[in-house]
Protein backbone atom coordinates (compact mmCIF):
# COMPACT_ATOMS: atom_id res chain seq x y z
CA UNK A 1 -27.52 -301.68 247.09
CA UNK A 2 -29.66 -301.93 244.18
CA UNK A 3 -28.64 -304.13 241.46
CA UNK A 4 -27.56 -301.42 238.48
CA UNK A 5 -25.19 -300.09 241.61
CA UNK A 6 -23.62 -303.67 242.20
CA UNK A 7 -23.31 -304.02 238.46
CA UNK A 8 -21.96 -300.66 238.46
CA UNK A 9 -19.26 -301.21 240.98
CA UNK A 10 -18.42 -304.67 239.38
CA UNK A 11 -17.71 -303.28 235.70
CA UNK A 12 -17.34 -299.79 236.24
CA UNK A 13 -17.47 -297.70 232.76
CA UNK A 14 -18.72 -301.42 230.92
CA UNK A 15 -22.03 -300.53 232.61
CA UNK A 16 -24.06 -298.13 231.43
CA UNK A 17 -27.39 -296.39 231.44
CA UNK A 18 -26.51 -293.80 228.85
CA UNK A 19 -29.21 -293.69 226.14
CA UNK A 20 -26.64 -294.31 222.65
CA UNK A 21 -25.77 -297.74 224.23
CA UNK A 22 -29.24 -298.38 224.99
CA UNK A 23 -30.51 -297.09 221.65
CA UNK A 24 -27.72 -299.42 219.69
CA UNK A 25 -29.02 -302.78 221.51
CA UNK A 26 -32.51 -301.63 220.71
CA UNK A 27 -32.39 -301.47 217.52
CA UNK A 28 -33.42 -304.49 214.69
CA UNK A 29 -32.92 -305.42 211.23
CA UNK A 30 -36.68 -306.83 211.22
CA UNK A 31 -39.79 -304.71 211.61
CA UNK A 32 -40.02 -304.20 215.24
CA UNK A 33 -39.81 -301.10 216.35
CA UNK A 34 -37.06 -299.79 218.76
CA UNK A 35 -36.97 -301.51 222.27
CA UNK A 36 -34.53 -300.16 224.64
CA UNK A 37 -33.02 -301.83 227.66
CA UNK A 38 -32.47 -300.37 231.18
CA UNK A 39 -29.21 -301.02 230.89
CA UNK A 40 -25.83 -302.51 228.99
CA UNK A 41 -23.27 -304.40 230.63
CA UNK A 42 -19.70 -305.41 228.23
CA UNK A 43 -18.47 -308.36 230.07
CA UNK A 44 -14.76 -309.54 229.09
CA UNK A 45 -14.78 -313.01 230.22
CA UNK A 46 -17.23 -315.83 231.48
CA UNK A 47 -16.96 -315.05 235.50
CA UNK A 48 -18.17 -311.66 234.64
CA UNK A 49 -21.01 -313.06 232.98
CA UNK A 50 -21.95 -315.51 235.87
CA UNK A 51 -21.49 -312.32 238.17
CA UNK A 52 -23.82 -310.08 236.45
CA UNK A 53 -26.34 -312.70 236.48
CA UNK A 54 -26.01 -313.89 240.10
CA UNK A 55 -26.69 -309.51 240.77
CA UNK A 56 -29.53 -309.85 238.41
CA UNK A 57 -31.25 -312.62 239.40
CA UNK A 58 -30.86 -311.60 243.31
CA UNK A 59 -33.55 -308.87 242.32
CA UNK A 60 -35.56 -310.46 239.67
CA UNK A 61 -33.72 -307.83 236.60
CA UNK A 62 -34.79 -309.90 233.17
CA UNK A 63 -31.47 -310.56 231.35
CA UNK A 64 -31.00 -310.25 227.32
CA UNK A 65 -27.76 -311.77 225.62
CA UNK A 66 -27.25 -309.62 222.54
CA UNK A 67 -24.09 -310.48 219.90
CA UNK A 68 -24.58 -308.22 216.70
CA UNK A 69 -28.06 -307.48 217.11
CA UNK A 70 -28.66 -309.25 213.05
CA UNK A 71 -31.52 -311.41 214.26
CA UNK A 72 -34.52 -310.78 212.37
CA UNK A 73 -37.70 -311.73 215.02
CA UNK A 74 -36.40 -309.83 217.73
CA UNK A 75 -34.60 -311.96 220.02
CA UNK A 76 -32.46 -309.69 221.09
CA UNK A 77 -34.72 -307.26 221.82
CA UNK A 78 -35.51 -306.47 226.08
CA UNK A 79 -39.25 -306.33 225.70
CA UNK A 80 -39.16 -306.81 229.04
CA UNK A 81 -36.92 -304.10 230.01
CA UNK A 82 -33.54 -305.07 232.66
CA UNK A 83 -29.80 -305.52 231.32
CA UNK A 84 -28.61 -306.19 227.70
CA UNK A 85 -25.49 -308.23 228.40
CA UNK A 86 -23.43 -307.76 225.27
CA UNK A 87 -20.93 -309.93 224.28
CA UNK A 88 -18.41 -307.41 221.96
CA UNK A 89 -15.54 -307.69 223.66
CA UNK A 90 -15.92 -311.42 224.25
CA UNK A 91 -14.62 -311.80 220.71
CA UNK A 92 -11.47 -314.23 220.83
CA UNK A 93 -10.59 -316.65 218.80
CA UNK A 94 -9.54 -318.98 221.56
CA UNK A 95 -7.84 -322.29 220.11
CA UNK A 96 -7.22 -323.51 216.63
CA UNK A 97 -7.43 -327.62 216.51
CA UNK A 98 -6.96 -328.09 212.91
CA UNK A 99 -5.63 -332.30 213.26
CA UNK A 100 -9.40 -332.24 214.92
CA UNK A 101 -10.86 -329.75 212.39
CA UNK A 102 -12.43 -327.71 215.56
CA UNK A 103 -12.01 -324.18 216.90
CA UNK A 104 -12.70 -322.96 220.50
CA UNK A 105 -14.31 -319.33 220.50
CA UNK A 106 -16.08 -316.69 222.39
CA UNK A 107 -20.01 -316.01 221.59
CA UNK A 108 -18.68 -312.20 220.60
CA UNK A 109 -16.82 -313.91 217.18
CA UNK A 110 -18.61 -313.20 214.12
CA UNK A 111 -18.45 -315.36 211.10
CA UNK A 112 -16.37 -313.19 209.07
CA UNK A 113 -13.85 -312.87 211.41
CA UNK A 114 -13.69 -316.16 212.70
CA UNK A 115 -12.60 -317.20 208.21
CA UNK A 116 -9.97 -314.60 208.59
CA UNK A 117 -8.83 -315.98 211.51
CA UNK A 118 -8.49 -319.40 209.94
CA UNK A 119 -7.00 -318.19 206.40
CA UNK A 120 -3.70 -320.25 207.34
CA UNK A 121 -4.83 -323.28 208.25
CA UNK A 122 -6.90 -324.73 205.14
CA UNK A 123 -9.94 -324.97 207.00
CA UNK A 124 -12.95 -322.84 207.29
CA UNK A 125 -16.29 -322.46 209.17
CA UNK A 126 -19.15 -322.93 206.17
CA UNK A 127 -22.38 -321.90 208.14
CA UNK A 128 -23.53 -318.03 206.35
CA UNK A 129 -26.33 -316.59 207.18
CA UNK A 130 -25.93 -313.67 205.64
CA UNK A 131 -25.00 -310.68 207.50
CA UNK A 132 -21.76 -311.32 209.28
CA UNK A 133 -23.62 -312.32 212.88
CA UNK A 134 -21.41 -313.35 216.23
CA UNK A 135 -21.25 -317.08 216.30
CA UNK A 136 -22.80 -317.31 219.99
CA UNK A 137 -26.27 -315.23 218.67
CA UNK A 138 -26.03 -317.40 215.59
CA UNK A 139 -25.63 -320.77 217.93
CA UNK A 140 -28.72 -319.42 220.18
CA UNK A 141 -31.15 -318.62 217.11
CA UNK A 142 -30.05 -322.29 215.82
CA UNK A 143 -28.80 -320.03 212.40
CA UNK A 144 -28.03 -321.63 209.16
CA UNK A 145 -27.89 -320.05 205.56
CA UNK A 146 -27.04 -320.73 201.75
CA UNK A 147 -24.84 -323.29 202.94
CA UNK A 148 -27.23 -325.60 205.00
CA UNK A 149 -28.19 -327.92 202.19
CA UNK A 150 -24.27 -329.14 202.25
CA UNK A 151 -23.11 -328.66 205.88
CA UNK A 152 -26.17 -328.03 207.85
CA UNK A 153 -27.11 -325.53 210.42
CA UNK A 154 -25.52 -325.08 213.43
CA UNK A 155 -27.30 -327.48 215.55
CA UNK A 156 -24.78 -329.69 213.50
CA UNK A 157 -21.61 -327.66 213.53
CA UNK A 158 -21.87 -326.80 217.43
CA UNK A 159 -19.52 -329.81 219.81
CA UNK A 160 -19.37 -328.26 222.74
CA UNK A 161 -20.47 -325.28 224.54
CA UNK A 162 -19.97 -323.30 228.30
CA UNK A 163 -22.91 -321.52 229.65
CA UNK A 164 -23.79 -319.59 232.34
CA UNK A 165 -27.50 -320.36 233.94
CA UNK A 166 -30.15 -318.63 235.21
CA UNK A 167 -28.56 -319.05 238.98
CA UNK A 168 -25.32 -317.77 238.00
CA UNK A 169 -23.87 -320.85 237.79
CA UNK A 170 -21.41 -322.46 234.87
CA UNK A 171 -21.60 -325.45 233.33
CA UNK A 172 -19.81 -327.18 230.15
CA UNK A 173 -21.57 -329.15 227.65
CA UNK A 174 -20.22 -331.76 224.98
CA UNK A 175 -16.94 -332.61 224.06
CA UNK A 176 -14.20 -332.50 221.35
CA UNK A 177 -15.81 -335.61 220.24
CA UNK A 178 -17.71 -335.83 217.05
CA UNK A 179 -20.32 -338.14 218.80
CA UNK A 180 -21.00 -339.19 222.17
CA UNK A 181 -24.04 -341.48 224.38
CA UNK A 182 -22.89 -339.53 227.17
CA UNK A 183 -26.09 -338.51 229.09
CA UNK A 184 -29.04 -335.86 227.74
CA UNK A 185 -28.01 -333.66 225.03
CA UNK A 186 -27.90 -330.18 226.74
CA UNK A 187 -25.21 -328.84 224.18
CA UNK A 188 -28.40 -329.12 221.50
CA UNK A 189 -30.90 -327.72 223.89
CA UNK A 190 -29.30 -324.93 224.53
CA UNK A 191 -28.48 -324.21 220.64
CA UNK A 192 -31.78 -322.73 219.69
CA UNK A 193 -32.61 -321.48 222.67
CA UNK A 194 -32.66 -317.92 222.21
CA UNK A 195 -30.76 -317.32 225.36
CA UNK A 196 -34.37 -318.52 227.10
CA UNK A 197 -32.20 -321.34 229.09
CA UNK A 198 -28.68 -319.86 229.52
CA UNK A 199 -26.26 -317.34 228.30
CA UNK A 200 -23.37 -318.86 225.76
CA UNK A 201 -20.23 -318.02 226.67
CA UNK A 202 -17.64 -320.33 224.75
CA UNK A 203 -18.40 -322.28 221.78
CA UNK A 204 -16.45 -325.81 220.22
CA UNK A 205 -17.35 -325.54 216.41
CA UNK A 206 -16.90 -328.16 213.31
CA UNK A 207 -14.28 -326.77 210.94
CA UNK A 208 -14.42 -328.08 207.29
CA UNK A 209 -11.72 -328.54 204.22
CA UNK A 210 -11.81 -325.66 202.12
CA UNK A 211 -12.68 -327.32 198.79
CA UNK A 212 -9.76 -327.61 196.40
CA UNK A 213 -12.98 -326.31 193.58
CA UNK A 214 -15.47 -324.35 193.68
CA UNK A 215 -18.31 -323.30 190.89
CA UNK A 216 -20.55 -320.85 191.23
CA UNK A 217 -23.53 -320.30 188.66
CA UNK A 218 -26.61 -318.51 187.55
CA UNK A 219 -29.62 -319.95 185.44
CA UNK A 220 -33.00 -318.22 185.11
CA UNK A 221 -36.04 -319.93 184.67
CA UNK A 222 -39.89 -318.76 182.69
CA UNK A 223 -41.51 -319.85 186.19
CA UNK A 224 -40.93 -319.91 189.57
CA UNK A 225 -42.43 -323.51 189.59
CA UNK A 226 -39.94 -324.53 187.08
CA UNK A 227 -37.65 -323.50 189.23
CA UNK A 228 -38.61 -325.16 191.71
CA UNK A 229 -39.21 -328.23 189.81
CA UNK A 230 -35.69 -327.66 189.06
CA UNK A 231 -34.42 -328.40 192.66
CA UNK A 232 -36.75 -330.93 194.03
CA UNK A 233 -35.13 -332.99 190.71
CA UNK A 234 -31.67 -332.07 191.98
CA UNK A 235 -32.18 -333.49 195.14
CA UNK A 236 -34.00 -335.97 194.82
CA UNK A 237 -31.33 -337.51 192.50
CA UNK A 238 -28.65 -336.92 195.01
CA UNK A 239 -26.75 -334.62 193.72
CA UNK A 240 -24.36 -332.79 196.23
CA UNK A 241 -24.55 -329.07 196.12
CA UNK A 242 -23.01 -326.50 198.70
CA UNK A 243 -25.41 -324.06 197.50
CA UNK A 244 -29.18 -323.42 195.83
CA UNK A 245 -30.69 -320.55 196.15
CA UNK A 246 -34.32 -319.62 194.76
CA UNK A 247 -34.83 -316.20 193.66
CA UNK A 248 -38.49 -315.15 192.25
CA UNK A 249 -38.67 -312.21 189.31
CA UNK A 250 -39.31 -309.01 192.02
CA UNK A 251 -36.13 -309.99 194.46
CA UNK A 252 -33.91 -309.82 190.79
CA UNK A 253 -36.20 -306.60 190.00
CA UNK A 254 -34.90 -305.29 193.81
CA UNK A 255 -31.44 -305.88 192.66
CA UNK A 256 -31.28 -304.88 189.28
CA UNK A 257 -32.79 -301.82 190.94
CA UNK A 258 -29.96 -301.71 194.16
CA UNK A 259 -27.33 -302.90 192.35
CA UNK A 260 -27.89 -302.43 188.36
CA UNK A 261 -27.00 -306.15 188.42
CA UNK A 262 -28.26 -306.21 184.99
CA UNK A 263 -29.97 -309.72 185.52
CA UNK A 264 -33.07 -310.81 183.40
CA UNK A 265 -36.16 -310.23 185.56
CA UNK A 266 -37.43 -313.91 185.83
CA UNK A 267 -37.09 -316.61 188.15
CA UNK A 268 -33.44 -317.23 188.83
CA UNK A 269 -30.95 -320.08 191.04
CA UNK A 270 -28.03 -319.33 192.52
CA UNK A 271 -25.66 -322.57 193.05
CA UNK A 272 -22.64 -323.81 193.87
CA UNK A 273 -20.47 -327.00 193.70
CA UNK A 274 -17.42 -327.82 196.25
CA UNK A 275 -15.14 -331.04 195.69
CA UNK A 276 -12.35 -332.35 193.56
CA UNK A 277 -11.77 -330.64 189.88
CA UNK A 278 -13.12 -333.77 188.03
CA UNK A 279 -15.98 -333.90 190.93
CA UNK A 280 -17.00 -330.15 190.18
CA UNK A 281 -16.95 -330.39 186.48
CA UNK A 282 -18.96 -333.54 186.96
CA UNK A 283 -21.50 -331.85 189.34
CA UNK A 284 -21.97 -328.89 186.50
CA UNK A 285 -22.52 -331.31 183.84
CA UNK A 286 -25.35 -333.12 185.26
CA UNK A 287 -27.33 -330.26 187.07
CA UNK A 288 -27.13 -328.21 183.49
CA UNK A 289 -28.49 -331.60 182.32
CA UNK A 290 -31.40 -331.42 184.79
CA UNK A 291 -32.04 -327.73 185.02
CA UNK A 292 -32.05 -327.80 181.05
CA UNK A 293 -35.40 -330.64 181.18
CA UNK A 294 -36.75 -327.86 183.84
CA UNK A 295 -36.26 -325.23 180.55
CA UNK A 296 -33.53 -323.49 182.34
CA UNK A 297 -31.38 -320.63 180.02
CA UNK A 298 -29.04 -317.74 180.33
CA UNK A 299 -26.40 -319.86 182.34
CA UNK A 300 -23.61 -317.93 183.53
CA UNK A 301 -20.76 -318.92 185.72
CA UNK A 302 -19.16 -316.62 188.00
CA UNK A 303 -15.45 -318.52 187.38
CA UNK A 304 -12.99 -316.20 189.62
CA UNK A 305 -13.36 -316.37 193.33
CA UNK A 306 -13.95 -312.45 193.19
CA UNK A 307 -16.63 -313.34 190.80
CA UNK A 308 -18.31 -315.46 193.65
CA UNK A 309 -17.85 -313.00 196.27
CA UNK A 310 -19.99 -310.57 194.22
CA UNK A 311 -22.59 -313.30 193.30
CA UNK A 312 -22.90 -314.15 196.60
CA UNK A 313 -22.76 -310.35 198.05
CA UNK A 314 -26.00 -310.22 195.91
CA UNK A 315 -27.86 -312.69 197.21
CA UNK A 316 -27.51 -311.78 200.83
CA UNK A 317 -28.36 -307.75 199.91
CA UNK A 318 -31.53 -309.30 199.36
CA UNK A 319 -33.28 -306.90 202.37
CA UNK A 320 -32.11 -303.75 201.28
CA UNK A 321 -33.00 -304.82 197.91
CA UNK A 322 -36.27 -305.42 198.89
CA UNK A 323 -37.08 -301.45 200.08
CA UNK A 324 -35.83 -300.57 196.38
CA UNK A 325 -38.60 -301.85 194.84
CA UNK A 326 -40.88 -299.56 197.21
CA UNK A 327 -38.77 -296.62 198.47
CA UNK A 328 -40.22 -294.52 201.17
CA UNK A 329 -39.85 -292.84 204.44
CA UNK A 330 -41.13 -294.75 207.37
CA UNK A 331 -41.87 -298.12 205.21
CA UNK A 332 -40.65 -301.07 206.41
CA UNK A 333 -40.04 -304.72 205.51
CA UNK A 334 -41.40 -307.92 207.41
CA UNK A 335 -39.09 -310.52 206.49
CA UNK A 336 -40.48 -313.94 207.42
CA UNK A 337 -39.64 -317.85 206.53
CA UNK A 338 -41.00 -321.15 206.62
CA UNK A 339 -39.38 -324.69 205.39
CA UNK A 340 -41.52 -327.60 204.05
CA UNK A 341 -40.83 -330.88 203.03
CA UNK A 342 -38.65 -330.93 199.70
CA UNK A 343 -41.80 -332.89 198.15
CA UNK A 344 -44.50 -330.08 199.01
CA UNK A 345 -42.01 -326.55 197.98
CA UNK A 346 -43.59 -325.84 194.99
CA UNK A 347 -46.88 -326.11 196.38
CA UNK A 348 -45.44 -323.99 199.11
CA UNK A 349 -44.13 -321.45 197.16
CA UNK A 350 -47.18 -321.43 194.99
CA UNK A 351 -49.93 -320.91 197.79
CA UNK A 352 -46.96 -318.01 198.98
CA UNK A 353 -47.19 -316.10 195.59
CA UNK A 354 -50.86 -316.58 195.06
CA UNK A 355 -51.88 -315.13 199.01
CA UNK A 356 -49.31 -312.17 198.22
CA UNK A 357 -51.48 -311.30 195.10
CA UNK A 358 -54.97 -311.64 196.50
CA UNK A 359 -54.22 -308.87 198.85
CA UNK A 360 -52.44 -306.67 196.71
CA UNK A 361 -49.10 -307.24 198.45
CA UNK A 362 -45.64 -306.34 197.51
CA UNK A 363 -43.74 -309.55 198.07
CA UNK A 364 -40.61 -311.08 197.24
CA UNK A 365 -39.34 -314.59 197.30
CA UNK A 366 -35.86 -315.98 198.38
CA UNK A 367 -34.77 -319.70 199.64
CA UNK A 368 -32.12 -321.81 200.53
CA UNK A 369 -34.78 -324.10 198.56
CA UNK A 370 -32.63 -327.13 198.48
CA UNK A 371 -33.90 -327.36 202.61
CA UNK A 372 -36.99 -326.43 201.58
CA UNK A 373 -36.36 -323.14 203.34
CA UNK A 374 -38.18 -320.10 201.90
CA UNK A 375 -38.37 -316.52 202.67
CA UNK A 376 -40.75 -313.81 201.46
CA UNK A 377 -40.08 -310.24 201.97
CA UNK A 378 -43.00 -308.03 202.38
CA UNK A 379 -43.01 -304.20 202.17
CA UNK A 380 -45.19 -302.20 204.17
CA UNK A 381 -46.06 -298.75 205.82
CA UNK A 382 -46.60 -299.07 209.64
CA UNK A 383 -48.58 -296.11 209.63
CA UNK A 384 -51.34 -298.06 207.24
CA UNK A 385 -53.50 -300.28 209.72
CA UNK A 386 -55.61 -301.77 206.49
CA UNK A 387 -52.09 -302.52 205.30
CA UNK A 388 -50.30 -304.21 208.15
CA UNK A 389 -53.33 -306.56 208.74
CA UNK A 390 -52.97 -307.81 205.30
CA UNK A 391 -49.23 -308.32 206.33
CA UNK A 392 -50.01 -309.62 208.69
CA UNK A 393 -52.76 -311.98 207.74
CA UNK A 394 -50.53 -313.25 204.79
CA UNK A 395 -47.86 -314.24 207.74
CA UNK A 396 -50.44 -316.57 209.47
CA UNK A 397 -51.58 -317.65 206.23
CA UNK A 398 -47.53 -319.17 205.13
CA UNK A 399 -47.61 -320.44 208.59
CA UNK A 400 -50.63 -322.08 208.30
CA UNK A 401 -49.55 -323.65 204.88
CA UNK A 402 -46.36 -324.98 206.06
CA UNK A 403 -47.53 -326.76 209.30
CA UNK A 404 -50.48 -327.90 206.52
CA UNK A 405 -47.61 -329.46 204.49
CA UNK A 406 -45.60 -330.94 207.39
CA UNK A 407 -43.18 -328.62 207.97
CA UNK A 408 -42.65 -325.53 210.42
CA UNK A 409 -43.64 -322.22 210.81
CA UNK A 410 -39.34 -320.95 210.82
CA UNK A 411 -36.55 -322.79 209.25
CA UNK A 412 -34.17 -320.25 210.58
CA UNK A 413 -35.15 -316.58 211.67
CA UNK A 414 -36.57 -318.20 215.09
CA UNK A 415 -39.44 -317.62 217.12
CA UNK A 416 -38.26 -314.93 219.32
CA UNK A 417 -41.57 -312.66 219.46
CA UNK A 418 -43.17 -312.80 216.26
CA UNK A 419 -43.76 -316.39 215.90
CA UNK A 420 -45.07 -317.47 219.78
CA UNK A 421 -48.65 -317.46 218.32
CA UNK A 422 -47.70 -320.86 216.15
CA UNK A 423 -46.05 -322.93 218.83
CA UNK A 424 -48.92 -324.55 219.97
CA UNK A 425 -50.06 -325.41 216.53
CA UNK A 426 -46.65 -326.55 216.07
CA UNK A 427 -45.97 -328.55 218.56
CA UNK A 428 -49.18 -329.43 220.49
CA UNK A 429 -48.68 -330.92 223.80
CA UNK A 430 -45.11 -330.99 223.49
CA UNK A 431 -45.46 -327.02 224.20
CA UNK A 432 -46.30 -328.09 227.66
CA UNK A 433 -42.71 -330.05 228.09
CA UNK A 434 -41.25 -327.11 226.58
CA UNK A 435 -42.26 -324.81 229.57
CA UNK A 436 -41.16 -327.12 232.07
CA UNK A 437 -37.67 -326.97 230.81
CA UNK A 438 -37.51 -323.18 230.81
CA UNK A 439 -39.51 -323.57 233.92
CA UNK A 440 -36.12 -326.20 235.41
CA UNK A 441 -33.70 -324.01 234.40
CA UNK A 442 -35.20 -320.49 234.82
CA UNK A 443 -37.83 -320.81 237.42
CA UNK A 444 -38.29 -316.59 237.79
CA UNK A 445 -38.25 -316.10 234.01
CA UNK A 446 -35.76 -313.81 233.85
CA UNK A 447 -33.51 -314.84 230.85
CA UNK A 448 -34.77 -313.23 227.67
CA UNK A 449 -38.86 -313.40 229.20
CA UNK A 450 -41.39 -312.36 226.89
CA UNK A 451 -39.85 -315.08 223.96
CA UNK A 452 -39.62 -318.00 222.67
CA UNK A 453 -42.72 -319.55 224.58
CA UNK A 454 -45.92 -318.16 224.93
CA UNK A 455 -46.59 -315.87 227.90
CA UNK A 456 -49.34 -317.80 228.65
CA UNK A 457 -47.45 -320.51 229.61
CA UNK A 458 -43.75 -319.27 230.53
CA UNK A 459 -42.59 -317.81 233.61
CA UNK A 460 -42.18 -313.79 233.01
CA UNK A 461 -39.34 -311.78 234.97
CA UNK A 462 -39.50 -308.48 236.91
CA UNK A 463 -37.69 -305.52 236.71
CA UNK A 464 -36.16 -304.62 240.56
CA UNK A 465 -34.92 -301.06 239.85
């Protein structure tokens, strides 16, 4: 029996070969092109998962976890070929601890869903990347967002996990606990793993307080750099902010354009305070104090929660915004990020905007700055080989800056396929440990093969059917 029959007879119509399932897993929301599995298998709970990869890995079929297919360097993507396990009906919301402030979910969750979930209880999950991702792709890809300056990413909001490995075989990791000296930390190896070491299959997350205040804002800037300056000042007096976004002149031209947002086409922040009343008003008071010695005008609050929402809503329609500003059939948009050092952004953002305009490239900057996370946004047409290598060449160029700086070639988007070439600058002989682990716990390469590491060095999987 080959292994798409066994699967077959295991999940009946949750298997499938049929080309719109295929199609839907192989799609992106970065600029790699359609890459369709063999197959999709739905699994409901975690012994189905362990089952379908006991059937794969008996003949060698690569496995690819897939959640809401938002991840934007293709991690999702079977290069590779074999099964896309999806995880869409592995959606519950499985326990609500709110004396412990934690929540017990399935990898299939998203975001959004998980807050409605938790309306009644006072307590909500802060990390927000964006598009409303499942919680198990966002704990894989190590995800973060807007909110990461204040609560972190998820390598800090993740307890405890279940996984299945590469054998088939389950295993829990972590605990309830908020700390523990208990042995190595697989719960954080596995977080960022890109489904290269194990498939996710329950998840113990942080909850947090919804803040009795919140204040949202708006200030625009004459230059990016004062913008900038703007932050690195924030921070580095220790101010606490749940939000501070960095938007250059062209991403408020791509929404003014998207949107008719109507805002001023210059440099622009996007913040927001969480705390007590007093604390808030406090927190305003002093970053108008130090935004105004940056030259900061045109402040505007957003002071109703549906206000927020919209300013928010904004910021993270920052993609589609970006194919306003250069409509056209076929075009595309490589979205890539690096994170530096709060000390060396503004020379990071300036050697970004200067590189952009040597080669004559559209480009857009966005940033969950106070990180030192930045993302540009370039638009291109595929069909253009002149044009691609100068996409292309600008994208080894940021890389090359931020490692330059001390910092890392992703903050957030991941490796996945686009970003293998920088590991070994990266990380150096550490690569080397790297590829023994995935080499420990995957020793025929056949969870997610083809990322993460580069094929030079990692096991690859076969395809048995």
């Amino acid at each position: 029996m080959s292994a798409f029959e066994a699967l077959a007879q295991l999940l009946g119509p949750r298997f499938t070969t049929a080309d719109a399932a295929r199609c839907q897993n192989g799609q992106n929301d970065g600029h790699y092109p359609e890459i369709l599995p063999d197959a999709v298998a739905f699994p409901q709970d975690t012994q189905e998962v362990a089952q379908i990869v006991r059937i794969c890995a008996a003949h060698s079929v690569p496995i690819v976890a897939f959640g809401a297919g938002t991840s934007l360097e293709g991690q999702h993507l079977a290069t590779q070929g074999g099964v896309s396990v999806d995880f869409a009906r592995m959606n519950k919301l499985l326990e609500v601890r709110p004396e412990d402030m934690n929540v017990v979910i399935q990898p299939g969750l998203t975001r959004k869903q998980l807050n409605q979930g938790l309306r009644a209880t006072g307590l909500f999950f802060p990390i927000d990347p964006g598009a409303d991702a499942s919680l198990g792709g966002m704990a894989a890809t190590r995800a973060s967002g807007t909110t990461a300056v204040r609560y972190g990413t998820m390598r800090d909001n993740v307890l405890a996990l279940e996984a299945v490995m590469a054998d088939g075989s389950v295993i829990r990791t972590g605990t309830a606990a908020r700390k523990s000296s208990a042995g190595y930390d697989l719960t954080h190896l596995l977080v960022g793993s890109e489904g290269t070491l194990g498939l996710i299959t329950e998840l113990t997350l942080k909850l947090h307080g919804i803040p009795e205040a919140i204040a949202s804002a708006t200030c625009h800037f004459e230059t990016v750099a004062d913008a900038v300056d703007c932050v690195i000042l924030t921070i580095q007096s220790g101010l606490p902010l749940a939000r501070i976004e960095l938007v250059d002149e062209m991403m408020v031209r791509g929404f003014n354009l998207a949107q008719d947002a109507g805002l001023p086409e210059k440099p622009h922040l996007f913040l927001e305070f969480h705390g007590a009343p007093e604390a808030v008003r406090g927190q305003v008071t002093r970053f108008r104090e130090i935004a105004a010695d940056s030259g900061a005008g045109n402040w505007q609050e957003a002071d109703t929660p549906e206000a927020r929402t919209a300013l928010w809503a904004l910021r993270h329609s920052a993609l589609p915004a970006i194919s306003a500003l250069d409509p056209g059939a076929g075009k595309k948009t490589l979205s890539t990020d690096v994170c530096v050092p709060i000390s060396r952004l503004a020379e990071a953002v300036s050697v970004a905007r200067a590189q952009a305009a040597a080669r004559g490239l559209l480009c857009t900057i966005v940033g969950h700055v106070g990180d030192g996370n930045f993302h540009c946004g370039l638009r291109y047409d595929p069909a253009d080989a002149a044009m691609v290598a100068k996409v292309m060449d600008y994208s080894g160029i940021l890389a090359q800056t931020a490692l330059r700086l001390g910092g890392t070639v992703t903050g957030e988007h991941g490796i996945g396929i686009g970003k293998q070439k920088y590991m070994s600058a990266e990380h150096g002989p550490a690569l080397d440990w790297m590829a023994r682990i995935k080499e420990a716990f995957d020793p025929a390469g056949i969870l997610n093969p083809g990322k993460m590491l580069p094929e030079t060095i990692a096991p690859s999987g076969k395809n048995g059917d």
